[in-house]
N, C-alpha and C. Protein backbone atom coordinates (compact mmCIF):
# COMPACT_ATOMS: atom_id res chain seq x y z
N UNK A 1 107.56 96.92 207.42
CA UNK A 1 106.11 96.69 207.52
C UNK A 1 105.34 97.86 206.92
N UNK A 2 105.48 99.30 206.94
CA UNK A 2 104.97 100.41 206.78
C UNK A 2 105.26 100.06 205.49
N UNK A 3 106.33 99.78 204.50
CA UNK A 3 106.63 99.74 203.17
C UNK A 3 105.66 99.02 202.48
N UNK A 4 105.71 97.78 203.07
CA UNK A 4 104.50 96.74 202.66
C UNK A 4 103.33 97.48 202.70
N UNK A 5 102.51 98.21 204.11
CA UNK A 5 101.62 98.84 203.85
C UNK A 5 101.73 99.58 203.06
N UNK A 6 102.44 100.39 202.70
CA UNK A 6 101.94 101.26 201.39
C UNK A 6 101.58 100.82 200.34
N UNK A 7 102.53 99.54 199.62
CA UNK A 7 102.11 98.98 198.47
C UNK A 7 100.76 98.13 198.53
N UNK A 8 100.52 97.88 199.35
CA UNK A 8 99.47 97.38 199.52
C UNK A 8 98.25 98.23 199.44
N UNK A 9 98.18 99.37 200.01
CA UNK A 9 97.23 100.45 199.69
C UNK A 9 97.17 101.11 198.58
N UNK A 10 98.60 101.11 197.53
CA UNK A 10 98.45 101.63 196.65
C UNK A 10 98.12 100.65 195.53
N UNK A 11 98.23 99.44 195.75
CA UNK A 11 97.17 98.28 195.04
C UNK A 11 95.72 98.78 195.15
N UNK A 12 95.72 99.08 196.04
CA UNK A 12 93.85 98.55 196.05
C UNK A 12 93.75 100.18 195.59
N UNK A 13 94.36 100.89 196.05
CA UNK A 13 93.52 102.51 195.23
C UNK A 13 93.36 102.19 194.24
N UNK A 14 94.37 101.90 193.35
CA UNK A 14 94.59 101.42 191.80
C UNK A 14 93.44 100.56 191.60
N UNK A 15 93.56 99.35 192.03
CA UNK A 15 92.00 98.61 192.07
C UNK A 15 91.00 99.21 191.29
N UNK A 16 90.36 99.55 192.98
CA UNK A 16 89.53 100.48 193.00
C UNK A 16 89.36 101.16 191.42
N UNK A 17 90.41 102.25 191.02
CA UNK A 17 90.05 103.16 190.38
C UNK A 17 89.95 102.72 189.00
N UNK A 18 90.44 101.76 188.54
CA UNK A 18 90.66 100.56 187.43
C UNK A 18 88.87 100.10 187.63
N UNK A 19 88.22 99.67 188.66
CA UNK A 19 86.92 99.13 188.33
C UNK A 19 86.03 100.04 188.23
N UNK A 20 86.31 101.11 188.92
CA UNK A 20 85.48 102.50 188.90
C UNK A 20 85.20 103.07 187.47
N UNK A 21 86.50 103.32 186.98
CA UNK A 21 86.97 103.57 185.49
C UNK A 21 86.00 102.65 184.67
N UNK A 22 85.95 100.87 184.61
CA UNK A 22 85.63 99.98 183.85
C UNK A 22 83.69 100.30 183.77
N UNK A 23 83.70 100.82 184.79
CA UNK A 23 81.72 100.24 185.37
C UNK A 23 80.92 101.83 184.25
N UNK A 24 82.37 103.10 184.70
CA UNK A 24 82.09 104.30 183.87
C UNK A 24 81.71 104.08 182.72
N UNK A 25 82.82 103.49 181.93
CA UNK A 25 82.74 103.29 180.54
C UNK A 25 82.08 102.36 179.99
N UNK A 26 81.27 101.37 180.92
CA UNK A 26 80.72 99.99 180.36
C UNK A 26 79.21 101.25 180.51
N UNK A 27 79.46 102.16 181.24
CA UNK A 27 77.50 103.24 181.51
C UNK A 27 77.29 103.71 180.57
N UNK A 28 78.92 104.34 179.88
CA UNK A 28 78.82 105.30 178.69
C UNK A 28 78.78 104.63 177.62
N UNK A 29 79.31 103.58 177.67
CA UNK A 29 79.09 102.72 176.42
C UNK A 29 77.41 102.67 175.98
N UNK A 30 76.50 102.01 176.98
CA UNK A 30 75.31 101.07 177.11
C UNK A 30 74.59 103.02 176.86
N UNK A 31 74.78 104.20 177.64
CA UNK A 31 73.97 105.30 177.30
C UNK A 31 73.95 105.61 175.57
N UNK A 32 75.03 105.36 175.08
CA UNK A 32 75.69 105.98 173.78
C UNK A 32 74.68 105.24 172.72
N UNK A 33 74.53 103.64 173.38
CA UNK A 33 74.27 103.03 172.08
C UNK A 33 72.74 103.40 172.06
N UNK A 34 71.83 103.40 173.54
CA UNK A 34 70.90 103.62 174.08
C UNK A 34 69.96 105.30 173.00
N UNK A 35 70.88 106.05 172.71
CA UNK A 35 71.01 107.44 172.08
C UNK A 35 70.91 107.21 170.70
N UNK A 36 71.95 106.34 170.08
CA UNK A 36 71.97 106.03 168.92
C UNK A 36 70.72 105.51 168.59
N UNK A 37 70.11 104.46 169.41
CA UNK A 37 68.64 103.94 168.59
C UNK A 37 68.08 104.55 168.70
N UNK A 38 67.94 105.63 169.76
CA UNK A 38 66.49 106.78 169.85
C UNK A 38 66.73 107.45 168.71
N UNK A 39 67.81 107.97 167.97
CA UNK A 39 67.97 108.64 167.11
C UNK A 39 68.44 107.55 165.56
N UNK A 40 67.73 106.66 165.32
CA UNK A 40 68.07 106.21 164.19
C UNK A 40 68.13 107.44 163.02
N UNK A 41 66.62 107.66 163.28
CA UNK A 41 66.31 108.42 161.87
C UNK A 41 67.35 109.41 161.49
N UNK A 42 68.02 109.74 162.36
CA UNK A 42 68.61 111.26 162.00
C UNK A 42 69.55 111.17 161.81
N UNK A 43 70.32 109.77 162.14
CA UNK A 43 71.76 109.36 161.75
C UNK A 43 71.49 108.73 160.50
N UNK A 44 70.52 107.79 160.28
CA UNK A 44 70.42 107.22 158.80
C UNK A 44 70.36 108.37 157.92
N UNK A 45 69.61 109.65 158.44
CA UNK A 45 69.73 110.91 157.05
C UNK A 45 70.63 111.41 157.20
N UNK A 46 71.74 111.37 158.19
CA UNK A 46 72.61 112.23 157.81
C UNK A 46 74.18 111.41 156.93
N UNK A 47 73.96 110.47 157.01
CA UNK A 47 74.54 108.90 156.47
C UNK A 47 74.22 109.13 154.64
N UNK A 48 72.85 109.15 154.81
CA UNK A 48 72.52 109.00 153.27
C UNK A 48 72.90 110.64 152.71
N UNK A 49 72.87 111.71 153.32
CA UNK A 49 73.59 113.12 153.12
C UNK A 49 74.74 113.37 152.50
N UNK A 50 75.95 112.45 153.47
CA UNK A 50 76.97 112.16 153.43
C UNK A 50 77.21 111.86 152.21
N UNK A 51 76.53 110.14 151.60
CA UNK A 51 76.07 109.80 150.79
C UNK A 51 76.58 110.36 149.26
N UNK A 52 75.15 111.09 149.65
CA UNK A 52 74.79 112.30 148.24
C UNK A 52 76.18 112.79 147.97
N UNK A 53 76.71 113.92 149.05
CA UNK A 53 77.90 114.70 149.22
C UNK A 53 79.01 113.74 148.20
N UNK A 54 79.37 112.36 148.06
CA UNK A 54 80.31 112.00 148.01
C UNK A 54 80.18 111.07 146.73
N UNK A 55 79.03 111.03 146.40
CA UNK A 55 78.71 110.61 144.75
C UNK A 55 78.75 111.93 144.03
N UNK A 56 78.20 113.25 144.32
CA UNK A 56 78.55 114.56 143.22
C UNK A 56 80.22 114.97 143.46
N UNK A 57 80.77 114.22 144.17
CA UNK A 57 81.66 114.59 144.03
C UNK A 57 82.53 115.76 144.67
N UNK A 58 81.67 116.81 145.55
CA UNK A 58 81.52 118.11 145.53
C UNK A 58 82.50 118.38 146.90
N UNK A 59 83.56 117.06 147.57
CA UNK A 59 84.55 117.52 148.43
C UNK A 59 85.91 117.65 147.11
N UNK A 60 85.47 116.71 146.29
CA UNK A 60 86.87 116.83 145.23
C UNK A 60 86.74 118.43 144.51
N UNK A 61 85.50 118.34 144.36
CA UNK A 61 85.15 119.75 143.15
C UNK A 61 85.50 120.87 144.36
N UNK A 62 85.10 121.02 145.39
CA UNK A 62 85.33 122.33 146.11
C UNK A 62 86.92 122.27 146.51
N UNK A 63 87.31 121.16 146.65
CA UNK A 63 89.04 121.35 147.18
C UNK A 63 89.50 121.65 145.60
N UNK A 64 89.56 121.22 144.44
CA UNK A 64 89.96 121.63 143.44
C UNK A 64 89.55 123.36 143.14
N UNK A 65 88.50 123.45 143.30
CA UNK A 65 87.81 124.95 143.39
C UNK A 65 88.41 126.03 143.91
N UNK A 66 89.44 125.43 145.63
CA UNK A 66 90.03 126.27 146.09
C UNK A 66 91.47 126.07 146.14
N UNK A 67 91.86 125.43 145.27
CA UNK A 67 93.06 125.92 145.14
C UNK A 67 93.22 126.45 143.42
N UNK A 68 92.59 126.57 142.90
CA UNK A 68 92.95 127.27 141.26
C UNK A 68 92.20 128.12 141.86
N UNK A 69 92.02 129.26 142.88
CA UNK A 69 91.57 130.09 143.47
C UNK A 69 92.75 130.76 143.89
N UNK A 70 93.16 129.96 144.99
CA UNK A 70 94.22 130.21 145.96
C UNK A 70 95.35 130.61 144.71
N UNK A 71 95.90 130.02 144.04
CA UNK A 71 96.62 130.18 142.80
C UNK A 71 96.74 130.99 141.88
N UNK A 72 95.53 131.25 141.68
CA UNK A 72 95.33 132.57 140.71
C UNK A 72 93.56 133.29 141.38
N UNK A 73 94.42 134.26 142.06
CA UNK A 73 92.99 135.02 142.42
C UNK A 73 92.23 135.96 141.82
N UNK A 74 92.86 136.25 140.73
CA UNK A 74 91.82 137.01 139.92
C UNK A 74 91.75 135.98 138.56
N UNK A 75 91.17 134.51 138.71
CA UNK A 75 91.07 133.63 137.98
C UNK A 75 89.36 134.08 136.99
N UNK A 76 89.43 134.23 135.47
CA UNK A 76 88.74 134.16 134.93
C UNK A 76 88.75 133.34 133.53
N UNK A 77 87.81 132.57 133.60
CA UNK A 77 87.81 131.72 132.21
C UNK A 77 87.04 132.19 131.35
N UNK A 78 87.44 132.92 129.92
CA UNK A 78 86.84 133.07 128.79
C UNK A 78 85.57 131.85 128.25
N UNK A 79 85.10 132.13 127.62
CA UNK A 79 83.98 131.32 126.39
C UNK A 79 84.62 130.09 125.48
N UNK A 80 85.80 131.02 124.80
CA UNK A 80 86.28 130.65 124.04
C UNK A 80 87.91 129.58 124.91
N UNK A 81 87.91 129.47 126.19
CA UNK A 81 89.02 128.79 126.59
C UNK A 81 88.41 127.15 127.14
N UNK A 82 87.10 126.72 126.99
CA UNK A 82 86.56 125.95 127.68
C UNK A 82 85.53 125.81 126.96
N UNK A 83 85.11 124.25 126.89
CA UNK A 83 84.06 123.51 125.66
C UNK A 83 82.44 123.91 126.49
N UNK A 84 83.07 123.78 127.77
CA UNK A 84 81.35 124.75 128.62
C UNK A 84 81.57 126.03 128.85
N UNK A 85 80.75 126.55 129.94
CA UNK A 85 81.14 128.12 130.38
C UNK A 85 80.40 128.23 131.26
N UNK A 86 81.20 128.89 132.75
CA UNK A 86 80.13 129.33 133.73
C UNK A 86 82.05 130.80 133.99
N UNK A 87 81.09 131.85 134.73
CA UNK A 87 81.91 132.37 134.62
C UNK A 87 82.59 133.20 136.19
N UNK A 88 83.95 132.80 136.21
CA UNK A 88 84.61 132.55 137.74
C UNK A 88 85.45 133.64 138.15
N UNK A 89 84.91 134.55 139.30
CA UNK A 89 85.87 135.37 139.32
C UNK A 89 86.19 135.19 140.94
N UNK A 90 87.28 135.06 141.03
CA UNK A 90 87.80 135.44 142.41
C UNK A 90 88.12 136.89 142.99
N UNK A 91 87.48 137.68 143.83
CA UNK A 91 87.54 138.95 143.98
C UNK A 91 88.56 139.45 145.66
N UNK A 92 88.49 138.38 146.89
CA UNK A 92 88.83 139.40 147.76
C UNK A 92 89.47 137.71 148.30
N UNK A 93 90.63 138.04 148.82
CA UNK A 93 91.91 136.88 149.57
C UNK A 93 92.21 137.42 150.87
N UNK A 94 91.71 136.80 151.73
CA UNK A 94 92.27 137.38 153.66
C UNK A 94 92.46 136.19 154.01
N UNK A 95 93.36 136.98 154.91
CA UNK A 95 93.85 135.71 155.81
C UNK A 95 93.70 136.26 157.58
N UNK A 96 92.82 135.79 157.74
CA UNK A 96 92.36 136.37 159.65
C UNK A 96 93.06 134.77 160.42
N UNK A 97 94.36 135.47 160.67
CA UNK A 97 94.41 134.53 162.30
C UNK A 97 95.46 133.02 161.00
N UNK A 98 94.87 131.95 161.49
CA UNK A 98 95.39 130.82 161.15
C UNK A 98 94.15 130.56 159.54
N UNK A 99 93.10 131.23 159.40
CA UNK A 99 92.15 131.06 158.74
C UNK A 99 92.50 131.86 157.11
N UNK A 100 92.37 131.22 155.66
CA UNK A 100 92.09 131.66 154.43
C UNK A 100 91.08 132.39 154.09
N UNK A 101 90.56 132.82 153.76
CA UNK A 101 89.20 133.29 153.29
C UNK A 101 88.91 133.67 151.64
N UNK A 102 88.58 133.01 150.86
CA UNK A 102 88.09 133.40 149.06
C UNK A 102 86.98 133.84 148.89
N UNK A 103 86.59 135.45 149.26
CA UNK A 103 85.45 135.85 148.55
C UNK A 103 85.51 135.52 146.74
N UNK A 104 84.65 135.07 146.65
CA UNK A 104 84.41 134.68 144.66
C UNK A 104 82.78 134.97 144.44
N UNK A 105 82.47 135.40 142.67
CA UNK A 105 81.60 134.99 142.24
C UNK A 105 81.71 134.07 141.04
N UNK A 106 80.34 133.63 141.33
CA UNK A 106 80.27 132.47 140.42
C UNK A 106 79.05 132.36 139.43
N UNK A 107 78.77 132.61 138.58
CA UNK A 107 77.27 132.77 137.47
C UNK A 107 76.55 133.95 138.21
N UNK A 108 77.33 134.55 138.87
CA UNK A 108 76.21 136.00 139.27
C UNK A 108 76.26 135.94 141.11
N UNK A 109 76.82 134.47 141.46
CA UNK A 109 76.05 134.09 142.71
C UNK A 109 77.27 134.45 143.20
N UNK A 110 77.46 135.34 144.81
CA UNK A 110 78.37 135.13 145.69
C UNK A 110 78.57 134.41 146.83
N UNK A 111 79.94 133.61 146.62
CA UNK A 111 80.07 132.61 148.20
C UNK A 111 81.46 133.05 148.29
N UNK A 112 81.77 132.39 149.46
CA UNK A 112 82.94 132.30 150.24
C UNK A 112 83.75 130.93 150.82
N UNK A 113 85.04 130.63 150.41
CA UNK A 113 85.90 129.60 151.09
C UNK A 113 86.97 129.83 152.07
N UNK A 114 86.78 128.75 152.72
CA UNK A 114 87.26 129.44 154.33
C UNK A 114 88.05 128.34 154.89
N UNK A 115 89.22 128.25 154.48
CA UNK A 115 90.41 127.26 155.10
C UNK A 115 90.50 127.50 156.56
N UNK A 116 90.46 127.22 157.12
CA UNK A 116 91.04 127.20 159.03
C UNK A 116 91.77 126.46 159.42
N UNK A 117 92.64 126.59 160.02
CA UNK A 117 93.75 125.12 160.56
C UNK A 117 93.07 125.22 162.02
N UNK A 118 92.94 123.63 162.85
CA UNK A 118 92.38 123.56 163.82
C UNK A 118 93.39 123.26 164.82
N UNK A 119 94.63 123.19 164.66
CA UNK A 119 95.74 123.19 165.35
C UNK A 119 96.87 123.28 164.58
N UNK A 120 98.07 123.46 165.44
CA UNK A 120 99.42 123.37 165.13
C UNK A 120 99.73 122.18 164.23
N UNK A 121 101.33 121.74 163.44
CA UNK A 121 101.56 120.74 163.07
C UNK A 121 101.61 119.40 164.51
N UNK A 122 101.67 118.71 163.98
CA UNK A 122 100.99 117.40 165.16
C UNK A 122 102.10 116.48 164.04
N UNK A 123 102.70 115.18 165.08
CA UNK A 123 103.09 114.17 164.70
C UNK A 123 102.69 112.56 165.53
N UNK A 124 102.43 112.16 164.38
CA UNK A 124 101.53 110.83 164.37
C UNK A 124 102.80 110.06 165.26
N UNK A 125 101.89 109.08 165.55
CA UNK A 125 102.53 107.70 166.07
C UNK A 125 103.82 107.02 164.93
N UNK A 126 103.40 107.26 163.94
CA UNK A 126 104.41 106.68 162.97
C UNK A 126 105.19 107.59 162.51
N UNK A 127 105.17 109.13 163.01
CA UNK A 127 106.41 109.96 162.79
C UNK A 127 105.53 110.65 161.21
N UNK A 128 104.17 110.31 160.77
CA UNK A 128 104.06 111.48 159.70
C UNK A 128 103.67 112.89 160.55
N UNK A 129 103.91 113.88 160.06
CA UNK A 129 103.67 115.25 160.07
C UNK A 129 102.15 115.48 159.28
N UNK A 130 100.85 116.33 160.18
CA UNK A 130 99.85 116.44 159.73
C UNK A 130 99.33 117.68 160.43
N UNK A 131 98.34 118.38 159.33
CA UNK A 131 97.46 119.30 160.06
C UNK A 131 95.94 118.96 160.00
N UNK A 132 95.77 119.17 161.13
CA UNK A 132 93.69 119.16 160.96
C UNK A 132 92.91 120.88 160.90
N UNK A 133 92.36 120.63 159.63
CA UNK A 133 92.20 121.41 159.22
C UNK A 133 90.42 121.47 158.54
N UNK A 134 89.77 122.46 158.73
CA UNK A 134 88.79 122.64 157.91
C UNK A 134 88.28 123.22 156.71
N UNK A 135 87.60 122.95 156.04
CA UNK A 135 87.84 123.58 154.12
C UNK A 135 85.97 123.79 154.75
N UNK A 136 85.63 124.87 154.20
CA UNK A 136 83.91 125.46 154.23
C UNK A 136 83.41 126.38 152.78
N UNK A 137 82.46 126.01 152.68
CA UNK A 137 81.43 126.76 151.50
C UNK A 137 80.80 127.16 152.02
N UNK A 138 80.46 128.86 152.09
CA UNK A 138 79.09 129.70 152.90
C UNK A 138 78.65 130.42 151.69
N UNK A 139 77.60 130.24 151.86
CA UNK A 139 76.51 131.40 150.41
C UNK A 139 77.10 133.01 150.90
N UNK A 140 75.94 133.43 149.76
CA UNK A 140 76.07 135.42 150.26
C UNK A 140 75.68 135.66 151.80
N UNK A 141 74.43 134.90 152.68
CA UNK A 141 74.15 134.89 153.37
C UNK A 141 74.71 134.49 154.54
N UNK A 142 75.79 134.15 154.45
CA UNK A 142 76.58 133.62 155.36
C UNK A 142 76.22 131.91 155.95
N UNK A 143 75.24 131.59 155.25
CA UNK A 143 75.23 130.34 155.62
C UNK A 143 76.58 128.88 155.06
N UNK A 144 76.64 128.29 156.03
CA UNK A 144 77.77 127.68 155.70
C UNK A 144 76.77 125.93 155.05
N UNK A 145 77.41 125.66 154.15
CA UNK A 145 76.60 124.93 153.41
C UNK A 145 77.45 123.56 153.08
N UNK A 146 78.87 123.61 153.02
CA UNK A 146 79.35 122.02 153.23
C UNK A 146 81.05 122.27 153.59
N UNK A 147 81.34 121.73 154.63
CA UNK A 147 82.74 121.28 155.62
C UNK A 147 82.75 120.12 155.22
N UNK A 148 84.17 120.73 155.00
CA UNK A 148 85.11 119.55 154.98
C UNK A 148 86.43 119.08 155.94
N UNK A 149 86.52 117.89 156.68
CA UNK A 149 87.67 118.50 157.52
C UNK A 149 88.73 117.33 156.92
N UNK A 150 89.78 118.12 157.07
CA UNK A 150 91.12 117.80 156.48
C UNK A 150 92.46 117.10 157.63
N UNK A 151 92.15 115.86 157.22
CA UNK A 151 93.37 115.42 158.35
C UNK A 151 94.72 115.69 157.56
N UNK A 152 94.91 115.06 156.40
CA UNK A 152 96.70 115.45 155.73
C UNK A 152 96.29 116.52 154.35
N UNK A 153 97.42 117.37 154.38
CA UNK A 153 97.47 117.96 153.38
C UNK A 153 98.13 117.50 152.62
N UNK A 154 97.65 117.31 151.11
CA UNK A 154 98.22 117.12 150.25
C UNK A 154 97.76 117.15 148.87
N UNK A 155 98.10 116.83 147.45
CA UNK A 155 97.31 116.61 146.53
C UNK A 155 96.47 115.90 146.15
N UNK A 156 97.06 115.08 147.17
CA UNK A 156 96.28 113.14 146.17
C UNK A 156 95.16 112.46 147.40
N UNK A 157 94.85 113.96 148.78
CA UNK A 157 94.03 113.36 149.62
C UNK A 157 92.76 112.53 149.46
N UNK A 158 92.61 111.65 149.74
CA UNK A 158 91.27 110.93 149.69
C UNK A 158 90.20 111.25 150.88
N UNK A 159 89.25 111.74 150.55
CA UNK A 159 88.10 112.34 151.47
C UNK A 159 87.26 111.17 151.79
N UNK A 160 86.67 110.83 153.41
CA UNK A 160 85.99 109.93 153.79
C UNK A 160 84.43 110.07 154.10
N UNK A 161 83.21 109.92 153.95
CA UNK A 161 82.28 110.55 154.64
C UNK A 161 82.17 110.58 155.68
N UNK A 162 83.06 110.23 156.69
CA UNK A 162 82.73 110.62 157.93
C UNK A 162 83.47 112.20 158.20
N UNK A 163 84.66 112.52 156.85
CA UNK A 163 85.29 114.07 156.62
C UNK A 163 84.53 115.02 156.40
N UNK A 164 82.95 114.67 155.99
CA UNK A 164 81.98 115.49 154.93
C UNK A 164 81.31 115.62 156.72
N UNK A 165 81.52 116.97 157.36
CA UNK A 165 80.87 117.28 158.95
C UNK A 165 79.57 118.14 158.69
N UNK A 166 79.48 118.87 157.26
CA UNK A 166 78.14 119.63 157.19
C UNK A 166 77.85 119.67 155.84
N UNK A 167 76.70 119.46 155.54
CA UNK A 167 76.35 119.24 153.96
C UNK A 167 74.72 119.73 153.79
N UNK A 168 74.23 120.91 153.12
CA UNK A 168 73.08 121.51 153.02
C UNK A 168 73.13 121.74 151.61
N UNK A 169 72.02 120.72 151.17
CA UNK A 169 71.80 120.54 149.71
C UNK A 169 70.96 121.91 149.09
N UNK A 170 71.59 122.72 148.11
CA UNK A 170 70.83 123.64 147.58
C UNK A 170 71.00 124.20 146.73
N UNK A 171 70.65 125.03 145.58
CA UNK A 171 71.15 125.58 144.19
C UNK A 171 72.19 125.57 143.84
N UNK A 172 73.17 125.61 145.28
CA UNK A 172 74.37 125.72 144.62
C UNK A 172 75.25 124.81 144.11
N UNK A 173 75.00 123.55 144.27
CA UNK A 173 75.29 122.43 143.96
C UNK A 173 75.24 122.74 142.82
N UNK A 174 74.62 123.14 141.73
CA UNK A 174 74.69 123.25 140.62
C UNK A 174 75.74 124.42 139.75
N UNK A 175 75.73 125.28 140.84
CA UNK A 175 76.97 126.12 140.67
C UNK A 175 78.21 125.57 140.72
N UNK A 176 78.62 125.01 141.70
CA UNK A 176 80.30 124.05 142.17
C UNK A 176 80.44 123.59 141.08
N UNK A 177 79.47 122.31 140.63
CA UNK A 177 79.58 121.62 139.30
C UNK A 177 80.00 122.30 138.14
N UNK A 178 79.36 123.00 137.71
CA UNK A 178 79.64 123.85 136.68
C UNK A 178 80.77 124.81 136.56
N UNK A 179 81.24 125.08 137.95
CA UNK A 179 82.75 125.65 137.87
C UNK A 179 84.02 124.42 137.59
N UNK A 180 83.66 123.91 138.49
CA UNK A 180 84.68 122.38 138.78
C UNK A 180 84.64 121.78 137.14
N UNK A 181 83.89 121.51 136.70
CA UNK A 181 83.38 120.62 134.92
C UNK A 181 84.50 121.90 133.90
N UNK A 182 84.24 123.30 134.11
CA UNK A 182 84.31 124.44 133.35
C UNK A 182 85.92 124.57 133.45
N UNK A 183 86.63 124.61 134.82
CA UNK A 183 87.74 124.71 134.99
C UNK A 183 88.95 123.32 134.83
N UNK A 184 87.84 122.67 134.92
CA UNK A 184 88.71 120.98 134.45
C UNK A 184 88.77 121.17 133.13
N UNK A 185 88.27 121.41 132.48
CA UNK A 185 88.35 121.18 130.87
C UNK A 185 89.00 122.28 130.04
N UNK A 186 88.75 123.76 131.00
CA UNK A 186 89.68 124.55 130.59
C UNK A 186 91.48 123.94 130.62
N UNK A 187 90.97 123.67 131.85
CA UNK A 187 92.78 122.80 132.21
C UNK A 187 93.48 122.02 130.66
N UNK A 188 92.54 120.84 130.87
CA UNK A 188 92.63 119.84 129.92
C UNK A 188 93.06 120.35 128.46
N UNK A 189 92.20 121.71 127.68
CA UNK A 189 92.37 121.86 126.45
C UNK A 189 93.64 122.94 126.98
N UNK A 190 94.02 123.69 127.71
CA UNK A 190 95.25 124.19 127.90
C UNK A 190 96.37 122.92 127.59
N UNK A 191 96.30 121.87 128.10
CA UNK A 191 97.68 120.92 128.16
C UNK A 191 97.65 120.63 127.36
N UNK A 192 96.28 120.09 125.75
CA UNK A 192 96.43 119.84 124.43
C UNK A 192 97.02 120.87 123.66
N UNK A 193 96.74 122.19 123.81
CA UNK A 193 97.01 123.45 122.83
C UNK A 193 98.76 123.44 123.21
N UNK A 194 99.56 122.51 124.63
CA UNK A 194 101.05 122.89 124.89
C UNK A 194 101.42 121.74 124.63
N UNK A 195 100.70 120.66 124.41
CA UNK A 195 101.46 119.16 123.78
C UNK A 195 100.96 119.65 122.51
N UNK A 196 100.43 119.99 121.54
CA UNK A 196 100.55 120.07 120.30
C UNK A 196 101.26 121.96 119.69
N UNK A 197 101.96 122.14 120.52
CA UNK A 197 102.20 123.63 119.84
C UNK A 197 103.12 123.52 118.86
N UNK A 198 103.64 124.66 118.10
CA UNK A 198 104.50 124.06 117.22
C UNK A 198 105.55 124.69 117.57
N UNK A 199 105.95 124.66 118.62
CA UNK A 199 107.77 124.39 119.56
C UNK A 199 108.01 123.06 119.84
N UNK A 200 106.65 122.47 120.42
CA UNK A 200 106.95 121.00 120.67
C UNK A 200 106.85 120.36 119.77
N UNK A 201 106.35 120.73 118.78
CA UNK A 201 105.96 119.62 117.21
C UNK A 201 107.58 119.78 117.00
N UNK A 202 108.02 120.99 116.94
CA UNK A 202 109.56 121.36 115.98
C UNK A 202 110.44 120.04 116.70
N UNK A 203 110.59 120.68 118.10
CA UNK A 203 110.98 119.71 118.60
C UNK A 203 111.03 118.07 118.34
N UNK A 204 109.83 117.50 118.24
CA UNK A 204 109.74 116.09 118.27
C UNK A 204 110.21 116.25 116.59
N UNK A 205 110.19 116.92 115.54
CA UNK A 205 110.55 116.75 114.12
C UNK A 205 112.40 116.58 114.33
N UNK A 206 112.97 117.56 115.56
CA UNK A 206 113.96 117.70 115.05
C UNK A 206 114.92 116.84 115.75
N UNK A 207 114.09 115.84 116.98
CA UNK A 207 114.44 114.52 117.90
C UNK A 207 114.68 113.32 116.96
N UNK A 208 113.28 113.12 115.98
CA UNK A 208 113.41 112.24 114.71
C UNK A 208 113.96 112.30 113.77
N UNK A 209 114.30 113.80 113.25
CA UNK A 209 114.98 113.81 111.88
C UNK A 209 113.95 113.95 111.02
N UNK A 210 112.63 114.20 111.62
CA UNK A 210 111.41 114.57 110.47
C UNK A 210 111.81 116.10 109.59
């Protein structure tokens, strides 16, 4: 009989805490959405922000930015190596804690990139291996001007706007561009000047019998 009573009491706690639980989340639900309409405006601008952020392009251009950084830190592109020119120097590489840090200048202007891992490696439900991680642009002033947060590392990541967490439109937008445009094309005429050299010409003459 006592056995029965217990299960029986431990039904209804459960109950209980199952409808308690349901009435919580049906409050937080109905407050949340309640929040959201008071605040249209500020979610529609930060939506159309996002937006902006992800037509210039400027999570691809700054993750490309920091790693031909990370890669070569005293990275400078000549006049003569690139059909544009803005001119890129990477000056100071720390690493505080779990965090990167790229002091650089860029056309005169100084900023900073600031990798952070926000935890340990983590494994998914489906067994991939991932880090969450944040990528940041701060001016001279220390203002931080666009985050990016990083669920997988890799080359071929695809960035979402809901990844783009801070975005402050300002001169420098025009800086990123002009490095990102400057260093792509440096790239580009580097891989023409090593597909047309004349080791590889000899080569393909002496594959054919030319």
């Amino acid at each position: 009989m006592t056995q029965k009573y217990d299960e029986l009491t431990l039904l209804s706690v459960r109950s209980a805490f199952d409808h308690l639980q349901s009435t919580i989340n049906r409050a937080l639900q109905r407050i949340d959405r309640q929040s959201q309409l008071s605040n249209t405006d500020v979610f529609s601008a930060i939506k159309e922000r996002r937006k902006l952020a992800k037509v210039l392009l400027l999570d691809q251009r700054v993750i490309h930015l920091y790693r031909s950084l990370s890669e070569t830190p005293s990275l400078s592109i000549k006049e003569d190596e690139s059909l544009i020119h803005c001119t890129v120097n990477s000056s100071i590489i720390i690493h505080e804690g779990d965090a990167k840090i790229i002091r650089f200048s860029l056309n005169d202007n100084n900023y900073t990139l600031q990798f952070s891992d926000r935890g340990s490696a983590c494994i998914s439900y489906y067994g991939e291996t991932f880090k969450s991680s944040n990528l940041s642009l701060l001016l001279e002033s220390g203002e931080e001007v666009l985050t990016i947060h990083l669920d997988l590392e890799g080359e071929a990541e695809v960035i979402s706007e809901q990844q783009i967490t801070r975005f402050i439109p300002g001169k420098w937008i025009y800086d990123i561009i002009h490095a990102y445009e400057t260093l792509v094309t440096s790239e580009n005429l580097k891989s023409i000047d090593d597909t047309y050299s004349d080791e590889k010409l000899e080569a393909l003459k002496h594959r054919f019998g030319l």
